[in-house]
Protein backbone atom coordinates (compact mmCIF):
# COMPACT_ATOMS: atom_id res chain seq x y z
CA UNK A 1 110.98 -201.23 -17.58
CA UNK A 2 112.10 -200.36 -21.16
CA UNK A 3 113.60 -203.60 -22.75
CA UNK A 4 116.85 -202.75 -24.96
CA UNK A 5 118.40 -204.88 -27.13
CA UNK A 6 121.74 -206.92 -26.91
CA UNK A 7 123.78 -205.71 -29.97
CA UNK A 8 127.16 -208.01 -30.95
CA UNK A 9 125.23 -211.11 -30.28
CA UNK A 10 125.19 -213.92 -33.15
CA UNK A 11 122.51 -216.71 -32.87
CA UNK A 12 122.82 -219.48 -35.35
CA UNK A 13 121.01 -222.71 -36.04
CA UNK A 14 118.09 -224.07 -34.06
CA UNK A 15 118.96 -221.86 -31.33
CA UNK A 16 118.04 -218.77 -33.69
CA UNK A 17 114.57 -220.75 -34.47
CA UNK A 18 113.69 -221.07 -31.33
CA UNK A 19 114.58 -217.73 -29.76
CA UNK A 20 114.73 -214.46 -31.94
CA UNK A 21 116.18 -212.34 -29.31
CA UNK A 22 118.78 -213.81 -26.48
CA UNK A 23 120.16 -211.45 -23.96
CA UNK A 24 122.80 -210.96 -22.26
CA UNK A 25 121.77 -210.69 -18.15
CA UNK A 26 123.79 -207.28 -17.32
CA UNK A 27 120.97 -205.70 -20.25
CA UNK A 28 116.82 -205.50 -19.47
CA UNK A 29 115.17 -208.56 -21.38
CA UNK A 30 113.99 -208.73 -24.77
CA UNK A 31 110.67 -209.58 -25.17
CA UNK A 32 110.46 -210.75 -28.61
CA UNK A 33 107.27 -209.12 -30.33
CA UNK A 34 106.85 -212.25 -33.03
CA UNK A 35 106.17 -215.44 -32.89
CA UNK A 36 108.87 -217.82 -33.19
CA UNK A 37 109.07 -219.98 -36.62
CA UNK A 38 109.23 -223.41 -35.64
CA UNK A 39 112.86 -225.18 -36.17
CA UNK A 40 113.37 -229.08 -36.48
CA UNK A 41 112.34 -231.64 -34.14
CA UNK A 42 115.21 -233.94 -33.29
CA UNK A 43 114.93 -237.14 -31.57
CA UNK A 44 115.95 -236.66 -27.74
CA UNK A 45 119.09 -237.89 -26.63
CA UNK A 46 118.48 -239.78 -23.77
CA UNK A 47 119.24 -238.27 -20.31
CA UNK A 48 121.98 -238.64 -17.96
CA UNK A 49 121.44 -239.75 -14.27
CA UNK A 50 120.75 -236.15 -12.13
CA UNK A 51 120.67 -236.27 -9.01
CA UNK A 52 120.41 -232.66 -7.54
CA UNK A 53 118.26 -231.31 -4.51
CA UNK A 54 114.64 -233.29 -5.65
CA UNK A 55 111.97 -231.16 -4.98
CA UNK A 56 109.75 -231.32 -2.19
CA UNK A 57 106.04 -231.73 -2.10
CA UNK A 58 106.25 -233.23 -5.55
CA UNK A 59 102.92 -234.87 -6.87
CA UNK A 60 102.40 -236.57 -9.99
CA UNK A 61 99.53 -234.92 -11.82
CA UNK A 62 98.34 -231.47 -11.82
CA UNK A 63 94.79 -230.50 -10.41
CA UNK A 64 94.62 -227.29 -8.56
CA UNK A 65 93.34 -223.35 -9.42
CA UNK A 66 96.82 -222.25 -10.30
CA UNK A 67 98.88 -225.36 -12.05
CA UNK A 68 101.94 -224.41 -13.72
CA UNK A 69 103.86 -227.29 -14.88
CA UNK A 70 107.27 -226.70 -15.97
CA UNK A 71 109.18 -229.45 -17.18
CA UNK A 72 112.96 -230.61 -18.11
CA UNK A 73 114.60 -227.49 -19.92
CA UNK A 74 116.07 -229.51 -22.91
CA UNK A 75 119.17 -228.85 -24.94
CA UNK A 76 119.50 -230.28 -28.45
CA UNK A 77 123.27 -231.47 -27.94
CA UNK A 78 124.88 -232.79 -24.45
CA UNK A 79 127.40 -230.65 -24.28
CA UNK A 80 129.80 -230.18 -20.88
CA UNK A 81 129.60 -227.31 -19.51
CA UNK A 82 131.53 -225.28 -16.01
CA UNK A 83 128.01 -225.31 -14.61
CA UNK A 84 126.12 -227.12 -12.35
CA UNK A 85 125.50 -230.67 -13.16
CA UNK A 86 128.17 -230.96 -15.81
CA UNK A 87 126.62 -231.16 -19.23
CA UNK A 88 123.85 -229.52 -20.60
CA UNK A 89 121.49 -231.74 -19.90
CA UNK A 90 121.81 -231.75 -16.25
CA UNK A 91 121.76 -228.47 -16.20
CA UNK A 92 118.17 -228.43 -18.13
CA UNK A 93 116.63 -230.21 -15.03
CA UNK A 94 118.50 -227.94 -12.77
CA UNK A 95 117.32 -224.60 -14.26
CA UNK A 96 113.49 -226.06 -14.41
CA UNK A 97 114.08 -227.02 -10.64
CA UNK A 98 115.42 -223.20 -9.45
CA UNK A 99 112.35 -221.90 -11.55
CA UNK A 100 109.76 -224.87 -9.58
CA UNK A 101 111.41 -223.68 -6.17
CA UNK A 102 110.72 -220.04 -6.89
CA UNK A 103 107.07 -220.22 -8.06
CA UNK A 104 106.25 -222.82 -5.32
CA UNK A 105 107.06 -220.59 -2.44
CA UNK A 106 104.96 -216.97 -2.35
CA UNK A 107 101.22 -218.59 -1.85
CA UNK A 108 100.24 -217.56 -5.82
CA UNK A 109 100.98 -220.58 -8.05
CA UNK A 110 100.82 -224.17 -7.58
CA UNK A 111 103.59 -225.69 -9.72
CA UNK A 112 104.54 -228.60 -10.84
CA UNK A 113 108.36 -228.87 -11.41
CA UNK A 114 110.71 -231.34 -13.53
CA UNK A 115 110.92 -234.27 -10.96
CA UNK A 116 107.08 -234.96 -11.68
CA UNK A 117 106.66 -234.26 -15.04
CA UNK A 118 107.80 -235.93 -18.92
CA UNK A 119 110.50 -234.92 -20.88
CA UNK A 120 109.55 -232.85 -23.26
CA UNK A 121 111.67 -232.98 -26.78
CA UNK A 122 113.74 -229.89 -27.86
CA UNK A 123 111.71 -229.26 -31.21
CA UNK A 124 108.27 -229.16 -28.29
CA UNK A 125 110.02 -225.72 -26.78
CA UNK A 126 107.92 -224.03 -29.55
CA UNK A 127 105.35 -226.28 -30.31
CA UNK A 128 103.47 -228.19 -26.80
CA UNK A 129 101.66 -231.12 -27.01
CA UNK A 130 98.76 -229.32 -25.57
CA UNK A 131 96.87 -232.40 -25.32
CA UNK A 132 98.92 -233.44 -23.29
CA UNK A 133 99.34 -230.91 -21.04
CA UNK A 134 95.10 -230.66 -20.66
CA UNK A 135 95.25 -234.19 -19.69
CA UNK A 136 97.32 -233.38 -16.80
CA UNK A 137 95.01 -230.22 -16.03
CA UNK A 138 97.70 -227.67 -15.97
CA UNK A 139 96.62 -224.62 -16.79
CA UNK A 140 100.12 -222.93 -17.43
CA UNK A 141 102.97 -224.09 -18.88
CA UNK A 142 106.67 -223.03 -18.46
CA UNK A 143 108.89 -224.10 -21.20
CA UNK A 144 112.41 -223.84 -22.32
CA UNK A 145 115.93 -224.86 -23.44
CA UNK A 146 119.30 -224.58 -22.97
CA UNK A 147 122.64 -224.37 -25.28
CA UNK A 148 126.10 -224.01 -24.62
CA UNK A 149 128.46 -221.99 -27.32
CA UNK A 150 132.32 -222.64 -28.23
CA UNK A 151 133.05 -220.02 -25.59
CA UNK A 152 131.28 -221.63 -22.51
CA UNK A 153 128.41 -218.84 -22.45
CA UNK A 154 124.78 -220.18 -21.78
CA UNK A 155 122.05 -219.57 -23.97
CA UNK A 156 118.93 -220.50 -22.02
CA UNK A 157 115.20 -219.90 -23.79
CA UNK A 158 112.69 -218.92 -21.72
CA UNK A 159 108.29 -219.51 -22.42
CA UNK A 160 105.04 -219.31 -21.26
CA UNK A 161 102.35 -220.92 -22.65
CA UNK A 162 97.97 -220.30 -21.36
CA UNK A 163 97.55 -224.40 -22.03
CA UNK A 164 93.71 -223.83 -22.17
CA UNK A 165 93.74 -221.39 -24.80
CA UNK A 166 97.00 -223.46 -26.70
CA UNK A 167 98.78 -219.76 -27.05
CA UNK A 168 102.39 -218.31 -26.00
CA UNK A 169 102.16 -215.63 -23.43
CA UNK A 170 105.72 -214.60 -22.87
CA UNK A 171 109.50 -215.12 -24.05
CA UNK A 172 113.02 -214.01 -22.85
CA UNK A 173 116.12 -215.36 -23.56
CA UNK A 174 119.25 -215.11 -21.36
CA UNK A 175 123.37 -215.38 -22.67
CA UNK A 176 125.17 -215.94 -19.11
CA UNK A 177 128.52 -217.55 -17.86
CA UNK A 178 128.23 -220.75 -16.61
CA UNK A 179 128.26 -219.44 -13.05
CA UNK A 180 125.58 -217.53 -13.29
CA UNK A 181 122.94 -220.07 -15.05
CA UNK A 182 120.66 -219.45 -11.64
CA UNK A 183 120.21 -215.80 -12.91
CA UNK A 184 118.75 -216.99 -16.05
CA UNK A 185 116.49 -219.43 -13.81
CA UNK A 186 115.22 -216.40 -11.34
CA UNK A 187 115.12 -214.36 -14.81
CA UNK A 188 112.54 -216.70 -16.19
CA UNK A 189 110.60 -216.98 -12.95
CA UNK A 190 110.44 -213.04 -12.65
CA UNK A 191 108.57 -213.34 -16.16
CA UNK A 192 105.91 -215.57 -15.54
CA UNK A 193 105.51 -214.35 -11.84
CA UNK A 194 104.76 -210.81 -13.51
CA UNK A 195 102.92 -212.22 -16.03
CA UNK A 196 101.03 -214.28 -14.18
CA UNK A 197 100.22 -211.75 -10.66
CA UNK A 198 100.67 -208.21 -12.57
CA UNK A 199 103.22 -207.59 -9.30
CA UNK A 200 106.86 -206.26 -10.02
CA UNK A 201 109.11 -209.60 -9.96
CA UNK A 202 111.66 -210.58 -6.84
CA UNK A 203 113.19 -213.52 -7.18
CA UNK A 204 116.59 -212.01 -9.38
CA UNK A 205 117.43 -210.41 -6.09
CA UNK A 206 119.77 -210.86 -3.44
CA UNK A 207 120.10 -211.17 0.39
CA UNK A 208 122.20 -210.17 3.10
CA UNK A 209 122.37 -211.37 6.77
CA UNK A 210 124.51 -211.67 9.59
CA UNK A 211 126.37 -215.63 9.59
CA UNK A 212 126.90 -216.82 13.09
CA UNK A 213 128.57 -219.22 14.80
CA UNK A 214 130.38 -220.27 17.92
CA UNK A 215 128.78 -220.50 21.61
CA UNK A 216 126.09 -218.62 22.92
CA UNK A 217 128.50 -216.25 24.59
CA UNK A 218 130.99 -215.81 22.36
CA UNK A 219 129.06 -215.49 18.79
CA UNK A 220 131.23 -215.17 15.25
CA UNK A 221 129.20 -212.84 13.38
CA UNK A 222 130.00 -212.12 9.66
CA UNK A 223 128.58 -210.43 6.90
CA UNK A 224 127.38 -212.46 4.48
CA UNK A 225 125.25 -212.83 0.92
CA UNK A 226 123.03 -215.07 -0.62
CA UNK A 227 120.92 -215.21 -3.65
CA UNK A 228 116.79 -215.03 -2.74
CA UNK A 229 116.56 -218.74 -2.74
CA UNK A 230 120.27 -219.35 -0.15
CA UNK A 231 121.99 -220.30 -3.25
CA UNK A 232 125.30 -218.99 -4.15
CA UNK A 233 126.01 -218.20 -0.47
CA UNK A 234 129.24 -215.63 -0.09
CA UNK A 235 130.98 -214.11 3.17
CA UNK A 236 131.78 -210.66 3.09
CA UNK A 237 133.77 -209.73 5.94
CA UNK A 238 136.13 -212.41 7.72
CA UNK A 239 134.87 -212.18 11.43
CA UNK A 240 137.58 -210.52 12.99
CA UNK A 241 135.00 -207.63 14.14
CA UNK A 242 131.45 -208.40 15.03
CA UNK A 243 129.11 -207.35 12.11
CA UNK A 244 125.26 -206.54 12.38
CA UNK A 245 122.24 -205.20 10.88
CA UNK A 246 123.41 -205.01 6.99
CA UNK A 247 120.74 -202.86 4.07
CA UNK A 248 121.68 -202.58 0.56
CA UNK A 249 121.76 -199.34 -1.10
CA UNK A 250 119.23 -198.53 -3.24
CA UNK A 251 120.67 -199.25 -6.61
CA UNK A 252 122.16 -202.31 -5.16
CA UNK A 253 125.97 -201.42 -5.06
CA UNK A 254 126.44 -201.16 -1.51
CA UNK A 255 125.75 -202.20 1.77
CA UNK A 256 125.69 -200.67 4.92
CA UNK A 257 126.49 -202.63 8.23
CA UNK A 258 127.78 -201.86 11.72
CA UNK A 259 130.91 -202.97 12.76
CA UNK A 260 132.34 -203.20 16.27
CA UNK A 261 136.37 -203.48 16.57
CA UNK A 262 137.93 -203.43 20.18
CA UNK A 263 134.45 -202.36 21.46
CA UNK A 264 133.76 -199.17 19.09
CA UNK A 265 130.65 -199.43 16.87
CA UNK A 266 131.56 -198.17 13.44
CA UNK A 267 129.23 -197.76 10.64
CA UNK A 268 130.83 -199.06 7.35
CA UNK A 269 129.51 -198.86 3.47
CA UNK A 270 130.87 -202.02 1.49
CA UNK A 271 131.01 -201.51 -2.08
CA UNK A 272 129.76 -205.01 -3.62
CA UNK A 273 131.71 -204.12 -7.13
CA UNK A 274 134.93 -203.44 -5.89
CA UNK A 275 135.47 -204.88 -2.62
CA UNK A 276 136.04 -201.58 -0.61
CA UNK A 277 134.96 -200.14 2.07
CA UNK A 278 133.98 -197.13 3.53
CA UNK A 279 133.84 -195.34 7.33
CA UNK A 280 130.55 -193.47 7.35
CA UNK A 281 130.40 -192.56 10.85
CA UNK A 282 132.09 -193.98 14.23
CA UNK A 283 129.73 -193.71 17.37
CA UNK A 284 130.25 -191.83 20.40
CA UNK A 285 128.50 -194.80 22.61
CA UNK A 286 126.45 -197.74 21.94
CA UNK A 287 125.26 -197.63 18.13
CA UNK A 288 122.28 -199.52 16.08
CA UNK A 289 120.39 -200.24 13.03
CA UNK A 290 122.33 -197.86 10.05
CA UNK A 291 119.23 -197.78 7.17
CA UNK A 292 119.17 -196.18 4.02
CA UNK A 293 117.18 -193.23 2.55
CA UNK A 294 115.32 -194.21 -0.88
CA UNK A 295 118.04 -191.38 -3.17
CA UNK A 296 120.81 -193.54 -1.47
CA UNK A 297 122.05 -190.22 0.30
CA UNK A 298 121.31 -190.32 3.68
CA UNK A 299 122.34 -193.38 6.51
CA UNK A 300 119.88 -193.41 9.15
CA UNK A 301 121.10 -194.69 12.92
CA UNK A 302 120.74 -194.46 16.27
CA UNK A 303 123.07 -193.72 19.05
CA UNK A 304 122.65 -193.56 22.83
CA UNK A 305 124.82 -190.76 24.84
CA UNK A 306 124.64 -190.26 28.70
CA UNK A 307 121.53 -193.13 28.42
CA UNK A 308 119.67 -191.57 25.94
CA UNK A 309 119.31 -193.31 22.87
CA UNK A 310 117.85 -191.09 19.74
CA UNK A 311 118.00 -191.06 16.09
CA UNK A 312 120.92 -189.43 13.72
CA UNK A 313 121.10 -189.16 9.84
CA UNK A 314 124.28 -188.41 8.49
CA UNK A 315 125.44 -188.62 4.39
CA UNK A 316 126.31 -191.93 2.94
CA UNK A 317 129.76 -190.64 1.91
CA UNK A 318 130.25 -189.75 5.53
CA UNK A 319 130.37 -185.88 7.33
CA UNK A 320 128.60 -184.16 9.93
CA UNK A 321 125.43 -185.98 11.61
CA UNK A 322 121.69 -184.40 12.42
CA UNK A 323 119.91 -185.30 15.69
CA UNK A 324 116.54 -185.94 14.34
CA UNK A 325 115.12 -187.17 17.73
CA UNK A 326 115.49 -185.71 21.12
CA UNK A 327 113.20 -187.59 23.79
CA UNK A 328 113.72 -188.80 27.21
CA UNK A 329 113.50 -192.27 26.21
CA UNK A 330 115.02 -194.71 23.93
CA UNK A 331 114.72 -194.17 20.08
CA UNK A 332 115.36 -196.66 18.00
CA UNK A 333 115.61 -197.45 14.04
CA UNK A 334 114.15 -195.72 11.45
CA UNK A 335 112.95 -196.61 8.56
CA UNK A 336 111.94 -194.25 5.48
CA UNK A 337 108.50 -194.30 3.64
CA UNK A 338 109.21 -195.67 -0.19
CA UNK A 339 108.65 -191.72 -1.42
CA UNK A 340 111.71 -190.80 1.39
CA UNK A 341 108.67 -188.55 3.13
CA UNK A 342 108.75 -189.99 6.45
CA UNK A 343 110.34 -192.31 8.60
CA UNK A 344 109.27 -194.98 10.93
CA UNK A 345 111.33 -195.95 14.59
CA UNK A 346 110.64 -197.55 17.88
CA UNK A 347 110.40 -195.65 20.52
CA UNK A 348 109.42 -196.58 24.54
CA UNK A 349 108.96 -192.56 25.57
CA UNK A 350 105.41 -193.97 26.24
CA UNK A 351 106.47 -196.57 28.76
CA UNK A 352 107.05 -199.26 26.07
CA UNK A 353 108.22 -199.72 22.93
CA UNK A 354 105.72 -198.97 20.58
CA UNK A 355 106.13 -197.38 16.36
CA UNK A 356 105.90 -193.81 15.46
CA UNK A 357 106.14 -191.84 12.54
CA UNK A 358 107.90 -188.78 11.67
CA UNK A 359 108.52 -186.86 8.95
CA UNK A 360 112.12 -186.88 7.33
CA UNK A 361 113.69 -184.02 9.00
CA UNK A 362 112.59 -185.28 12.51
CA UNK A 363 109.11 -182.25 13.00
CA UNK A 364 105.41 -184.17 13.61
CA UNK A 365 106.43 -186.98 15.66
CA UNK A 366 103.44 -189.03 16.82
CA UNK A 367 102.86 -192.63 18.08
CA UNK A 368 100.56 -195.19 15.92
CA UNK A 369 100.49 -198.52 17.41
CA UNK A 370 97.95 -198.96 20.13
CA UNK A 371 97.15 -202.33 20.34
CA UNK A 372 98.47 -204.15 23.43
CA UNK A 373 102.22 -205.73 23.90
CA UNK A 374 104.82 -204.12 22.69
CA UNK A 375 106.25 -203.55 19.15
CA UNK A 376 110.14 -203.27 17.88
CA UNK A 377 112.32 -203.37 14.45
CA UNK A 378 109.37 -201.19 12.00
CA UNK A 379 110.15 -201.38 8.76
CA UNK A 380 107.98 -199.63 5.47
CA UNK A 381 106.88 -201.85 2.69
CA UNK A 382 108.34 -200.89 -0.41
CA UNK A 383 104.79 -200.20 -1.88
CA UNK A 384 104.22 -197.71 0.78
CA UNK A 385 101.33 -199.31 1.98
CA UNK A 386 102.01 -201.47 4.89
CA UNK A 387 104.91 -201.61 7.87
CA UNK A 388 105.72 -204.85 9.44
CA UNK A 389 107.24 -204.95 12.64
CA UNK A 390 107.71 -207.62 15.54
CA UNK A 391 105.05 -207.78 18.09
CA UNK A 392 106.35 -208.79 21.70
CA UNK A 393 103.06 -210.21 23.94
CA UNK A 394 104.40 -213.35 25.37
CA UNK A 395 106.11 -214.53 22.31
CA UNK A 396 107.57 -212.25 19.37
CA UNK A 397 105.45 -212.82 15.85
CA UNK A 398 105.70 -210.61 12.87
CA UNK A 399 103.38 -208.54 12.38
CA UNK A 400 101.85 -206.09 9.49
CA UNK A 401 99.92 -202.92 9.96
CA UNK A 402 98.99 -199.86 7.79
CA UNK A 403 101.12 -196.64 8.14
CA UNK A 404 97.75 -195.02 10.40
CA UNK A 405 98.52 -198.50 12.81
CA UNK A 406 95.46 -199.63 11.72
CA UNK A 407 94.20 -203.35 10.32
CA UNK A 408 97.35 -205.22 12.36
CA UNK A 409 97.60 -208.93 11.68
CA UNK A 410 100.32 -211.86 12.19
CA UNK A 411 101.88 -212.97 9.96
CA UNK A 412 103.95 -216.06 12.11
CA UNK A 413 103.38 -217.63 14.91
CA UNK A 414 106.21 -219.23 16.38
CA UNK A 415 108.27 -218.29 20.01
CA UNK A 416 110.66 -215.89 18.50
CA UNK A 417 110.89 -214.37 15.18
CA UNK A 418 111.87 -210.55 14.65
CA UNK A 419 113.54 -207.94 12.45
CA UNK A 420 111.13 -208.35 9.33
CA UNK A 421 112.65 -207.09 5.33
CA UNK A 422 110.59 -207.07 2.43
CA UNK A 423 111.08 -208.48 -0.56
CA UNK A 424 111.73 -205.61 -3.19
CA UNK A 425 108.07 -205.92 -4.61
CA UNK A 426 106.39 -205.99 -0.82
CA UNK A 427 104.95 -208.93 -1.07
CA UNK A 428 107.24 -211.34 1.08
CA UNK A 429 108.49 -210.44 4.52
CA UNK A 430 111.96 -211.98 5.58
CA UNK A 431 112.78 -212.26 9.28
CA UNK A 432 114.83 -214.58 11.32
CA UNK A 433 114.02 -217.09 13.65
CA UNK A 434 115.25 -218.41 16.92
CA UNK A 435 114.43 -222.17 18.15
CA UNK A 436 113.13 -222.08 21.53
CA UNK A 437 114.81 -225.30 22.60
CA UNK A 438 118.67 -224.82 21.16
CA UNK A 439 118.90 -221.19 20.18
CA UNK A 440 120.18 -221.35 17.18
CA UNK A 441 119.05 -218.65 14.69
CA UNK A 442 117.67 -219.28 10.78
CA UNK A 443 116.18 -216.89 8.28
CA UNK A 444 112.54 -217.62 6.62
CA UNK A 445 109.73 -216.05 4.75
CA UNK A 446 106.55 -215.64 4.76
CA UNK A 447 103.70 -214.53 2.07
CA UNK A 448 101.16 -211.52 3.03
CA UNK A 449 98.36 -214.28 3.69
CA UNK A 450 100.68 -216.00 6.65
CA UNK A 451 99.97 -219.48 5.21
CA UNK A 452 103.55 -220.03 2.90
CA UNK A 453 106.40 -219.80 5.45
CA UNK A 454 109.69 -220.79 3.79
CA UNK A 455 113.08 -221.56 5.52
CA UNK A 456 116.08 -220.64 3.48
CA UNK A 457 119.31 -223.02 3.85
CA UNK A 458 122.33 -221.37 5.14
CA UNK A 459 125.78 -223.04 5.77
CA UNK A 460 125.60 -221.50 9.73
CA UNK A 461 122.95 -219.89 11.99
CA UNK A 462 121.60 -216.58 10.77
CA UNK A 463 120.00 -213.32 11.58
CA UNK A 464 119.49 -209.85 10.28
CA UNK A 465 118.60 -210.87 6.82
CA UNK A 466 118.20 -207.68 4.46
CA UNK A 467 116.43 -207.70 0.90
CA UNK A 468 118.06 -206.03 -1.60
CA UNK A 469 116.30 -204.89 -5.03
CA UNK A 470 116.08 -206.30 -8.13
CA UNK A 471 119.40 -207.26 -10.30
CA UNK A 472 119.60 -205.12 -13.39
């Protein structure tokens, strides 16, 4: 990505010392392409009492392949501030907690965050005590600070330092509104996670699901957002008509759902910037699974008529839809290939459900899963190169396999967890989960390796999560 510079943007003082080139989120980052001169050192001023979410899993000294310690983000005056924690200073060990969480979750680092580690003094942001830092064998260390202007904006410094080699590897800085500090958090983890893995970054990214409550019978379902961590947790719609299976448009500004008032199924595009939204297409019977094609066009869904379910594509602005399926069985889904070449669905016109491929206009339609059980909800990994589904033998797991239906492999074990997403750099599937014993339904995720499973906190039960791609 091309990094352009924030123009209109004065830095003075310390803050210009330690950071040549803040940003403003809504731009790429700067990466600044000099070193930065060291400013003063003043004394620290001692910290108020935080008491935040403390991390979990904390331990006290570093000593594994992939340490990253990342400590308090200091400020050099306690200032208050509209964010959270109140002051500055609170909001240091808040940011270097959102960046811990992040790094601690997708099987590749081993951090180390604020909770277990020394304050660090402001003037250190440039200069670590990499002595220090040796002692404690961490190999990596995340570094940063915080400032608040006259105008409540947030000026938050972002570094990464190779401890072994006592040399800076990468810098952003990010000027946000208080409410948005978490963005400059993710921000910072997307830098040293791409720095770090060579992978495209996730974590400035968002999620939608379906919220849920009320009895088994009678289920509330609303559309809802989160950040990638369950922060900053928003309802969309207000529950009046049940709401499923929600995808973000490609460039992030809308999302498709389906919608079901008095018993019609409706397909809907909500526009995130303004509020608004949209009839795409209303079904002629029972409806399912609207998906987007990579240009943001097409809406892909499927619709059953007379008993037979197949698969429809119709424009995203709404019109006339295209039969792309016509089988004496039940097609279901779709989901297209990251180059928008093919598309795969679920289809039982063998008997059972079980994936096939197709190519986008609906011609070369052929079956590639083979291995026992039966397999539902397909969906292509945004590198192209794998499609995780959920595997029904018994229980339903999540599952991975290669577009051929070759080299399948769990991912979860547990009694019921379906409808995986991808995180927007394929390397974290998203799925929900229902509890065997009380039925109630909670989104988690799980690395490529199956080992780092990861509940995310929601204020209800939820289901039909959908990853959305990186924030600008």
């Amino acid at each position: 990505m091309r990094s352009t510079p924030v123009t209109g943007l004065r830095v003075t003082g310390l803050c210009a010392a330690l950071l040549c080139a803040p940003l403003a989120l809504s731009a790429p980052p700067v990466h600044a392409q000099q070193a930065a001169p060291k400013g003063p050192q003043p004394a620290a001023t001692p910290a108020p009492a935080v008491d935040s979410s403390p991390e979990e899993d904390v331990v006290g000294t570093i000593n594994n392949d992939a340490a990253i310690a990342i400590p308090v983000f200091p400020t050099d005056e306690m200032l208050p501030t509209a964010a959270e924690g109140g002051n500055t200073e609170a909001l240091g060990r808040n940011l270097a907690r959102v960046i811990f969480g992040d790094l601690k979750n997708n099987g590749l680092f081993r951090p180390v965050g604020p909770d277990a580690l020394p304050r660090i003094a402001y003037g250190e942001v440039t200069a670590p005590t990499f002595p220090n830092w040796r002692a404690r064998s961490a190999e990596m260390l995340v570094q940063g600070f915080v400032r608040a202007a006259p105008d409540g904006r947030l000026t938050v410094g972002c570094y990464l330092y190779d401890v072994a080699l006592g040399s800076e590897l990468a810098r952003q800085g990010y000027v946000v509104k208080p409410e948005e500090w978490r963005r400059a958090a993710h921000k910072c983890a997307d830098m040293v996670y791409a720095r770090l893995s060579g992978e495209s970054p996730f974590f400035d990214s968002k999620i939608a699901y379906i919220a849920e409550t009320g009895p088994k019978g009678n289920r509330r379902k609303q559309l809802a957002i989160m950040d990638s961590d369950g922060a900053n947790h928003r309802f969309i719609t207000n529950g009046q008509s049940t709401a499923l299976t929600p995808r973000y448009s490609p460039d992030y500004s809308k999302i498709a759902y389906l919608s079901f008032l008095n018993g019609t199924p409706r397909i809907y595009v909500y526009d995130i910037g303004t509020g608004q939204q949209r009839l795409v297409t209303e079904g002629k019977g029972p409806t399912f699974a609207p998906r987007w094609s990579p240009d943001g066009k097409y809406i892909l869904y499927s619709m059953a008529i007379a008993g037979n379910t197949d698969i429809y594509r119709v424009p995203a602005t709404g019109g006339d839809s295209v039969k792309l399926t016509d089988s004496p069985g039940i097609d279901v889904g779709g989901s297209y290939s990251p180059d928008g070449q093919r598309i795969v669905f679920e289809s039982d016109r063998s008997g059972s459900q079980q994936v096939y491929v197709m190519n986008a206009d609906g011609t070369n339609q052929k079956r590639i899963s083979f291995f026992g059980g039966r397999a539902a909800t397909p969906e292509w990994s945004p590198r192209g190169d794998q499609i995780a589904f959920t595997h029904i033998a018994g229980n339903l797991r999540i599952a991975v396999m290669n577009p051929s239906g070759g080299d399948m492999r769990y991912l979860t074990d547990s009694w019921q967890d379906e409808a995986p997403t991808w995180s927007p750099n394929g390397r974290i599937v998203q799925f929900f989960r229902t509890a065997k014993t009380t039925g109630k339904t909670s989104i988690w995720q799980v690395d490529l390796t199956g080992r780092n499973e990861r509940r995310l906190n929601t204020p209800v039960d939820a289901s039909d999560p959908a990853w959305g791609p990186v924030l600008p």
